[in-house]
C-alpha atoms as a PDB file:
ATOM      1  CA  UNK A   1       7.267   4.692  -0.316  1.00  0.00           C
ATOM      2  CA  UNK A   2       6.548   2.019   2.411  1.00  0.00           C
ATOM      3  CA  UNK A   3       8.626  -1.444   2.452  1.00  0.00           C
ATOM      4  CA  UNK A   4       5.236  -3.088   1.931  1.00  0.00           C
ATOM      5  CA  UNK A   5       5.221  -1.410  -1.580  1.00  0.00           C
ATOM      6  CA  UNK A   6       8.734  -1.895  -2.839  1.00  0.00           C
ATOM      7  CA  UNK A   7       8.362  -5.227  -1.783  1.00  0.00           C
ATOM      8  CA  UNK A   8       5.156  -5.905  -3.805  1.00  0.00           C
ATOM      9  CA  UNK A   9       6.759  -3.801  -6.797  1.00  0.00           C
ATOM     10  CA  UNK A  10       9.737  -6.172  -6.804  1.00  0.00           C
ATOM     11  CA  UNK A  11       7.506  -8.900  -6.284  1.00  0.00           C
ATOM     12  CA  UNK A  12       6.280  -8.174  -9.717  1.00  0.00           C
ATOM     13  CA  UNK A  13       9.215  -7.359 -11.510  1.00  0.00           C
ATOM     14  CA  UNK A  14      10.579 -10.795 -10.437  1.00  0.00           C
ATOM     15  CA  UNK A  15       7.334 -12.365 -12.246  1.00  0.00           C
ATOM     16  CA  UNK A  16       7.451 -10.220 -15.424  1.00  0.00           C
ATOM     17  CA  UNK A  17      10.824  -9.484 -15.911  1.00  0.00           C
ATOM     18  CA  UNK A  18      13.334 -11.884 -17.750  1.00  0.00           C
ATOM     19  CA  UNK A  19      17.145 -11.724 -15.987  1.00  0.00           C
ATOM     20  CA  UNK A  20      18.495  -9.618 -18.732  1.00  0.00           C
ATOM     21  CA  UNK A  21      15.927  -6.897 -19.055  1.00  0.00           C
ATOM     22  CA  UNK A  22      16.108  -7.210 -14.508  1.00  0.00           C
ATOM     23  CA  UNK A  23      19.820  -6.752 -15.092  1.00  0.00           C
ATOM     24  CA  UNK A  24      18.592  -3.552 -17.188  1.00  0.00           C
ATOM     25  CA  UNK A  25      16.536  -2.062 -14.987  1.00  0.00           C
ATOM     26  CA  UNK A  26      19.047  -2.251 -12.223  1.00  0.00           C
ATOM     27  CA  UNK A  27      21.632  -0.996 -13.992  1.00  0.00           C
ATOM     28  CA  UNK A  28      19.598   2.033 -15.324  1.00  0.00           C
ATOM     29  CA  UNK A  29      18.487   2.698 -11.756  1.00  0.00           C
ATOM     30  CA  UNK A  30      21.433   2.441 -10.444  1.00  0.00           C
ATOM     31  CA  UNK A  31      22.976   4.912 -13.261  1.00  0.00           C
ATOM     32  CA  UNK A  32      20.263   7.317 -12.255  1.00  0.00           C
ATOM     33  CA  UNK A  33      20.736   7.228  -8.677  1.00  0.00           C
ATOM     34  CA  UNK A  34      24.202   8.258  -9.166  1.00  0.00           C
ATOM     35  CA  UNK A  35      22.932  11.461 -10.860  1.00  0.00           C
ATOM     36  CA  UNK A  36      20.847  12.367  -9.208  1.00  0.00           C
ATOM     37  CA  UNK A  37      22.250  13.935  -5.858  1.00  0.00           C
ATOM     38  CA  UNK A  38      20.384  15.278  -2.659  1.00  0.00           C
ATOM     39  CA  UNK A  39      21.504  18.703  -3.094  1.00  0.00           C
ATOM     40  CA  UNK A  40      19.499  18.605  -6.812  1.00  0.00           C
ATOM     41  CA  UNK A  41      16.119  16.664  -4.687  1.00  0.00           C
ATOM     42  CA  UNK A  42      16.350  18.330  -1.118  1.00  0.00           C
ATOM     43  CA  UNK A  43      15.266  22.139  -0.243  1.00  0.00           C
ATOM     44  CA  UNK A  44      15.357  23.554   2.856  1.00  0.00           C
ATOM     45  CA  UNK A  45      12.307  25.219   4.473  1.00  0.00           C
ATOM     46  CA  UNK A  46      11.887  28.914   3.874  1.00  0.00           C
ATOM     47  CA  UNK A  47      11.354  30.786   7.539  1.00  0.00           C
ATOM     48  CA  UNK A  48       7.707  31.323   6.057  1.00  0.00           C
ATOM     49  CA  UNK A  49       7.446  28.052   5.001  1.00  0.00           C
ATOM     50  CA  UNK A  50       8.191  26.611   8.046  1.00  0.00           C
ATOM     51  CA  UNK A  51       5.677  28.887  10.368  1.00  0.00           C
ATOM     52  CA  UNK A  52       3.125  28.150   7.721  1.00  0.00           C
ATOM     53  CA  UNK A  53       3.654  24.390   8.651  1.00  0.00           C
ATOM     54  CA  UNK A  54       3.528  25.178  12.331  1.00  0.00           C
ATOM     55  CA  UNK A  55       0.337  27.172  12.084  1.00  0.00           C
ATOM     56  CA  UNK A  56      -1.163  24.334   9.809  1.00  0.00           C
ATOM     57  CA  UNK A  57      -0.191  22.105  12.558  1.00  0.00           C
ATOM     58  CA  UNK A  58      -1.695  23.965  15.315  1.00  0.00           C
ATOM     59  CA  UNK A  59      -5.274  24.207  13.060  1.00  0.00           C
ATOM     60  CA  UNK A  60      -5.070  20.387  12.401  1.00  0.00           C
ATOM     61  CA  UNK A  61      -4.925  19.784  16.517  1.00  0.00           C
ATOM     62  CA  UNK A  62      -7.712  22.056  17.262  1.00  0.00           C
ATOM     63  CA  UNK A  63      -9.566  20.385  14.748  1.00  0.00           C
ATOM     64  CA  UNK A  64      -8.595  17.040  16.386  1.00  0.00           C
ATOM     65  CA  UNK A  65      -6.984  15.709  13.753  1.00  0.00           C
ATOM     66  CA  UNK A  66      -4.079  14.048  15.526  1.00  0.00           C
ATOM     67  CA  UNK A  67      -3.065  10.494  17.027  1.00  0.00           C
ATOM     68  CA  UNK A  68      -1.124   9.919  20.201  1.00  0.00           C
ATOM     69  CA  UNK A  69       2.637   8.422  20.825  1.00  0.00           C
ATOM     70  CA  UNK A  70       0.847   5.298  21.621  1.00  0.00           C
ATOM     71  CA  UNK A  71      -1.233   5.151  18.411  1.00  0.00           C
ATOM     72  CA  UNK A  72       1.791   6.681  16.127  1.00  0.00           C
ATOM     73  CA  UNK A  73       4.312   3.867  17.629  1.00  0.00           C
ATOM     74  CA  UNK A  74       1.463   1.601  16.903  1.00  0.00           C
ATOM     75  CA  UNK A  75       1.374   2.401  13.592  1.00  0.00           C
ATOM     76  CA  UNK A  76       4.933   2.500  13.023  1.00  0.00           C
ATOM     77  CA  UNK A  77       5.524  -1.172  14.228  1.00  0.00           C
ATOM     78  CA  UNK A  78       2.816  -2.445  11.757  1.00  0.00           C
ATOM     79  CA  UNK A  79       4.121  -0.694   8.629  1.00  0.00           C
ATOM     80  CA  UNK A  80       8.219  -1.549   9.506  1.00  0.00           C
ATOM     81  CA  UNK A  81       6.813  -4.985  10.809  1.00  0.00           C
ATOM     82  CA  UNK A  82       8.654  -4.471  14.529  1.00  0.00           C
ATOM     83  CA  UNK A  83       7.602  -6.835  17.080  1.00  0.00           C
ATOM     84  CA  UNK A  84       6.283  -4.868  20.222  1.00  0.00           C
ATOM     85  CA  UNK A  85       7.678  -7.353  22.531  1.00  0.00           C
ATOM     86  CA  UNK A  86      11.273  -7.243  21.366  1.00  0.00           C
ATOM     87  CA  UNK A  87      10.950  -3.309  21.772  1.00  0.00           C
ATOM     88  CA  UNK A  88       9.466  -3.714  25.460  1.00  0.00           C
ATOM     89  CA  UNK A  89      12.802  -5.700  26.084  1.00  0.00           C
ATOM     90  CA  UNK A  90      15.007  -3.648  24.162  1.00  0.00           C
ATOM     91  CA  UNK A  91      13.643  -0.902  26.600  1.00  0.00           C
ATOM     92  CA  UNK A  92      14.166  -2.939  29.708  1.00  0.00           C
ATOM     93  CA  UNK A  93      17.885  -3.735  28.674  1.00  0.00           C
ATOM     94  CA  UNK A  94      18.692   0.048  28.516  1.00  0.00           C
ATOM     95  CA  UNK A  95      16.420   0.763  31.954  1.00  0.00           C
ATOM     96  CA  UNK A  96      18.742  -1.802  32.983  1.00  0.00           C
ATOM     97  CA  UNK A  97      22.214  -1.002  31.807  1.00  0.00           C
ATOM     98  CA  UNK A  98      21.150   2.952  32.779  1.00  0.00           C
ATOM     99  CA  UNK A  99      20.732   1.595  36.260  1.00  0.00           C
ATOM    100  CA  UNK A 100      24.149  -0.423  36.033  1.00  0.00           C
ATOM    101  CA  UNK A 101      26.012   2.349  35.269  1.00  0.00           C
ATOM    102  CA  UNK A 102      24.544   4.551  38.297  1.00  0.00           C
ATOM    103  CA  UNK A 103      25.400   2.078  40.511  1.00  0.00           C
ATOM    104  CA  UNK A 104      28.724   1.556  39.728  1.00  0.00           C
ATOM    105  CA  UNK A 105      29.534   5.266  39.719  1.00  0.00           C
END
């Protein structure tokens, strides 16, 4: 579930819910949480599974049905609300300290 969404859904709790039955909810959440543990919610691929997913893959891309880095990093910036420019700096820091480091060696 995106942030977008949780966000809206706790958006509307906060208008409907009254403290004590938001107290409620948390703590039944938070009960549930506890029980509920990764090894009962994850399962690892099969060997079939996962060549199954490559060859679906593989059709997908023939059939063009793809985006590129550019458009997925797009994308990804939008829905986690990451400002471009700080990552073009970020990246020109690192270029930067990787450069540092080669020089002083």
């Amino acid at each position: 579930m995106s942030t977008a969404t949780l966000n809206g859904l706790l958006e509307y709790l906060y208008g409907t819910l009254s403290p004590s039955n938001m107290r409620w909810v948390g703590e039944h959440l938070i009960e549930y949480a506890k029980r509920v543990t990764p090894e009962e919610t994850l399962q690892p691929y099969t060997k079939e599974e996962l060549l199954e997913r490559a060859e679906e893959g593989r059709r997908q891309i023939a059939m063009g049905n793809y985006c590129t880095s550019e458009e997925l990093f797009k994308e990804l910036f939008e829905e986690f609300e990451i400002d471009s420019d700080k990552v073009e700096a970020w990246d020109k820091e690192l270029e930067e300290s990787k450069t540092l480091k080669k020089e002083a060696v």
